[in-house]
Protein backbone atom coordinates (compact mmCIF):
# COMPACT_ATOMS: atom_id res chain seq x y z
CA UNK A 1 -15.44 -61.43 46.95
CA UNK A 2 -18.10 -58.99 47.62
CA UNK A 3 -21.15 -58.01 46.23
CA UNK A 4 -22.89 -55.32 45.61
CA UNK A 5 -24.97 -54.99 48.17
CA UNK A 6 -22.57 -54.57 50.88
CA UNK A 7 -22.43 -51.23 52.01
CA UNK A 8 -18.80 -48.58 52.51
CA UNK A 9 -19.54 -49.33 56.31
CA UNK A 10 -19.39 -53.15 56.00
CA UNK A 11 -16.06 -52.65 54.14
CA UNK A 12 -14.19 -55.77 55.10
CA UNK A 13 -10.44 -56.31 54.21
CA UNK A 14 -8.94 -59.88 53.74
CA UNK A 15 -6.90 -61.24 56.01
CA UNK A 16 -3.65 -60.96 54.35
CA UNK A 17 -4.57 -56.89 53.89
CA UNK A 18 -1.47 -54.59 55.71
CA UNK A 19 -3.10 -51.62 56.24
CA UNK A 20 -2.87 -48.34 59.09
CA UNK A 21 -5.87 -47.30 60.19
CA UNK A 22 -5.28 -43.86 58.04
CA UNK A 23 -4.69 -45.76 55.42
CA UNK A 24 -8.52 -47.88 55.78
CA UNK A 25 -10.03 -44.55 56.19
CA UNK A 26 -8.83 -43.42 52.88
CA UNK A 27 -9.69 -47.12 50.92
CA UNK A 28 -13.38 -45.99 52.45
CA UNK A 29 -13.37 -42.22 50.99
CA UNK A 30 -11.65 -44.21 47.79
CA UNK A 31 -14.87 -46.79 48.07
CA UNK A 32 -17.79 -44.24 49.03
CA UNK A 33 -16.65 -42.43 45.89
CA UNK A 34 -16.66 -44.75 43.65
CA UNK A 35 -20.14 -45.90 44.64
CA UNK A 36 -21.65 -42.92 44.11
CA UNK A 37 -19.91 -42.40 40.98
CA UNK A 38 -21.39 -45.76 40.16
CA UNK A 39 -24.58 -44.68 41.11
CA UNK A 40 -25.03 -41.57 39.47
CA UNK A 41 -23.92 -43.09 36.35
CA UNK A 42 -25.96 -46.12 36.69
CA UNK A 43 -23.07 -48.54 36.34
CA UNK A 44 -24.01 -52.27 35.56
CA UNK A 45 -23.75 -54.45 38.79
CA UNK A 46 -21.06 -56.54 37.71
CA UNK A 47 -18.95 -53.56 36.56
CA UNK A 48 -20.00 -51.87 39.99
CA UNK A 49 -18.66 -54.67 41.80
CA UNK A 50 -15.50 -54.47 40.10
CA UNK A 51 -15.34 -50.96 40.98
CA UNK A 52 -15.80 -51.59 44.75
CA UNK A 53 -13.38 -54.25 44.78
CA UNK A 54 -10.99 -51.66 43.02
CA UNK A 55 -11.60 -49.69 45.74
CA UNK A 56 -11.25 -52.36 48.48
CA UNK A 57 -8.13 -53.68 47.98
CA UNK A 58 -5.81 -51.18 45.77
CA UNK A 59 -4.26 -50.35 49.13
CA UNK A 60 -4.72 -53.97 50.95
CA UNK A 61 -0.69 -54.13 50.87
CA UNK A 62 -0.17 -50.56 51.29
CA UNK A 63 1.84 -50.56 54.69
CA UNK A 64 3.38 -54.44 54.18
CA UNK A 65 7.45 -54.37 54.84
CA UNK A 66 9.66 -53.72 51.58
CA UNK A 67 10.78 -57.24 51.36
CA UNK A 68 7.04 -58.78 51.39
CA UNK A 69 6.49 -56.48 48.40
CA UNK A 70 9.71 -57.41 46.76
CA UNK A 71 8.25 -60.94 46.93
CA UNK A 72 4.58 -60.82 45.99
CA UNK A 73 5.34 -58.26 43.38
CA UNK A 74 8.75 -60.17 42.40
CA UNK A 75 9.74 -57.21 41.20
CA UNK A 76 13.53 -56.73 42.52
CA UNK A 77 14.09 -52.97 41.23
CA UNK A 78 11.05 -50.57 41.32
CA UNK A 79 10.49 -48.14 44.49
CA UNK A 80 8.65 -49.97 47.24
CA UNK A 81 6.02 -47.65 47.10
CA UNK A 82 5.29 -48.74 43.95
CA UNK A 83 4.84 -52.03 44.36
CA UNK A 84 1.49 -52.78 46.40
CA UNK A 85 -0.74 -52.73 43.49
CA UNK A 86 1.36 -55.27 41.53
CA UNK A 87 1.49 -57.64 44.95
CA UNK A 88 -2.20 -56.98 45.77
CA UNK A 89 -2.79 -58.23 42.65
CA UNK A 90 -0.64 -61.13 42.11
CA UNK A 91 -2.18 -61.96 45.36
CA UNK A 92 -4.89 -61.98 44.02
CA UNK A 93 -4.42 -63.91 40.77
CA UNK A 94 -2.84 -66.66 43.30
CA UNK A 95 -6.31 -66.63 44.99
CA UNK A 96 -8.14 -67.40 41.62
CA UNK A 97 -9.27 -63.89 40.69
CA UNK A 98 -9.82 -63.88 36.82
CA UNK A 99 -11.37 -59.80 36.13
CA UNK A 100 -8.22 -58.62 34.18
CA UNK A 101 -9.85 -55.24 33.99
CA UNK A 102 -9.88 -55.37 38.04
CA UNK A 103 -6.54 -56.98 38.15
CA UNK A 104 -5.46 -54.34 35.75
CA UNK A 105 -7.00 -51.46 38.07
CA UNK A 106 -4.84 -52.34 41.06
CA UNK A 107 -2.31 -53.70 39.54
CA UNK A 108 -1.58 -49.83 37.58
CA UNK A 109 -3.55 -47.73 39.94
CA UNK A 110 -0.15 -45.57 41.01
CA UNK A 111 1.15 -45.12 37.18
CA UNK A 112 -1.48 -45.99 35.06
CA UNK A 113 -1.95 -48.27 31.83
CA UNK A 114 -3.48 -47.45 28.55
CA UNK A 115 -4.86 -50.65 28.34
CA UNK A 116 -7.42 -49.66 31.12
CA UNK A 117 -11.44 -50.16 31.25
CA UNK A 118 -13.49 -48.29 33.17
CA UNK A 119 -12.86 -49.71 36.21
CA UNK A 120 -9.08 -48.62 36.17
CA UNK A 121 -10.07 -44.84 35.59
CA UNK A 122 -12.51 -44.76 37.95
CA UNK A 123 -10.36 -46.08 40.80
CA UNK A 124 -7.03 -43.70 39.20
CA UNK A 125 -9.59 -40.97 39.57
CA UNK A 126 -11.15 -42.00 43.24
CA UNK A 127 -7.65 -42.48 44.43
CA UNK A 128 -6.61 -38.94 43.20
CA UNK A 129 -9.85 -37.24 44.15
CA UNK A 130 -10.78 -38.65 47.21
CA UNK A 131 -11.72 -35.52 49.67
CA UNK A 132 -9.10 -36.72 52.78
CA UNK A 133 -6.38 -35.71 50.57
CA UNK A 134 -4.73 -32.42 51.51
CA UNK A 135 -3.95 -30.24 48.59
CA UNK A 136 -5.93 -28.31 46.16
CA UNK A 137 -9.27 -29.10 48.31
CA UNK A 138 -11.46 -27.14 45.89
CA UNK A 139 -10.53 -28.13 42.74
CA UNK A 140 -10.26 -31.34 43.71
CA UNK A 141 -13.76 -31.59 45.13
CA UNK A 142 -15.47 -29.81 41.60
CA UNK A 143 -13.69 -32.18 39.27
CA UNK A 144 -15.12 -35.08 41.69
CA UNK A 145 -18.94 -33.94 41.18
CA UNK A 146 -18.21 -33.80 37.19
CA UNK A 147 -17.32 -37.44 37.18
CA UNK A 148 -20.74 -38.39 36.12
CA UNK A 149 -21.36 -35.86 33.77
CA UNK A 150 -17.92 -35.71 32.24
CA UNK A 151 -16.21 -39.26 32.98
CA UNK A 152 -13.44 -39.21 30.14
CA UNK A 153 -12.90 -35.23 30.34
CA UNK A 154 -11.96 -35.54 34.03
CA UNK A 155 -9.82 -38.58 33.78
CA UNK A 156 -7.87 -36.49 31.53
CA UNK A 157 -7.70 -33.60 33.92
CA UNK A 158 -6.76 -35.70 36.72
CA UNK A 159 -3.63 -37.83 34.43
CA UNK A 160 -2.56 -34.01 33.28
CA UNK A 161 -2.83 -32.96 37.43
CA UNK A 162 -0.49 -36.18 38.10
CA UNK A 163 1.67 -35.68 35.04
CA UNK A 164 2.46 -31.69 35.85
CA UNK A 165 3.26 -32.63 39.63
CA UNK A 166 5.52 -35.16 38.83
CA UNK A 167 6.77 -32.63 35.95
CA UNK A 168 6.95 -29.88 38.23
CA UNK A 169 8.70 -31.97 41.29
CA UNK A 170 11.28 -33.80 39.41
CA UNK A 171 9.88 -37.33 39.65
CA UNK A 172 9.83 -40.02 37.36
CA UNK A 173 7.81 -40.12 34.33
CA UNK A 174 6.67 -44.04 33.86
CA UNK A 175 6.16 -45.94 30.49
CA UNK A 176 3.22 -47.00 31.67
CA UNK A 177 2.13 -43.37 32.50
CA UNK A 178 3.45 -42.02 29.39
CA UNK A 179 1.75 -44.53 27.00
CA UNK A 180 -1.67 -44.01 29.33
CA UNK A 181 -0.97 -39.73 28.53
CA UNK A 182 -0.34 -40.91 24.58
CA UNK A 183 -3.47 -42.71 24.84
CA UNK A 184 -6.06 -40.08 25.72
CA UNK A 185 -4.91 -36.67 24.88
């Protein structure tokens, strides 16, 4: 799909990809992250091209109507705002795409999945951590520079961040999130 020479600015989305243009800005802060994440850590190529493809297209379907969801996803019951990653990636399984780790990545990417690689914390993290986000700026930004130098101590940080909002603002708890929280602590 890409490789990993192409650059954050060259960021190309498919054809099929629903997105606002708020919503490309943040897959590029989600992208730019990731690469230098990569970079610092000196992530293999192949791995690093998974990670940029993460980045790419966990939000192609982000801003599709409900019912397109519904349909790629063919999931009848589960918020639509949960249901990109799933169609983004069935999508892409339809299209040939055979990296379950990167399938797994966007598939998850909005509850997570203890059955993760690397690429599917890196892109949990990016998406959490990306600076155009609005709320706890600072903290946010310092647990973004450890990534290199502490990659599984901040994914935990992050999950625990996600878990306590949702906690704290009376949202759902997932299986999938639960089992990811059983997983690591």
């Amino acid at each position: 799909m890409t490789n990993s020479s192409q650059t954050i600015d060259e960021l190309v989305l498919p054809s099929w990809a629903k997105v606002s243009d708020k919503r490309r800005k943040h897959i590029v802060r989600v992208c730019a992250l990731l690469m230098q994440w990569a970079d610092e850590i000196a992530v293999p190529s192949d791995e690093r091209d998974a990670w940029l493809q993460a980045g790419r297209l966990h939000d192609a379907l982000r801003d599709a109507p409900d019912s397109e969801l519904r349909q790629l996803a063919r999931d009848p019951e589960r918020e639509p705002e949960l249901l990109h990653g799933p169609a983004v990636a069935n999508r892409l399984v339809a299209e040939g795409e055979g990296n379950a780790g990167l399938l797994s990545a966007i598939r998850y990417h909005t509850v997570g999945s203890a059955e993760w690689d690397r690429t599917g914390r890196a892109l949990y993290m990016a998406d959490f951590l990306e600076p155009g986000r609005g709320f706890s700026r600072r903290d946010r930004a310092f647990l973004a520079t450890q990534v290199p130098h502490d990659f599984d101590g901040v994914f935990r940080q992050v999950l625990r961040a996600r878990l306590e909002y949702a906690l704290r603002e009376g949202y759902t708890l997932f299986p999938e999130t639960v089992a990811l929280w059983n997983a690591v602590r």
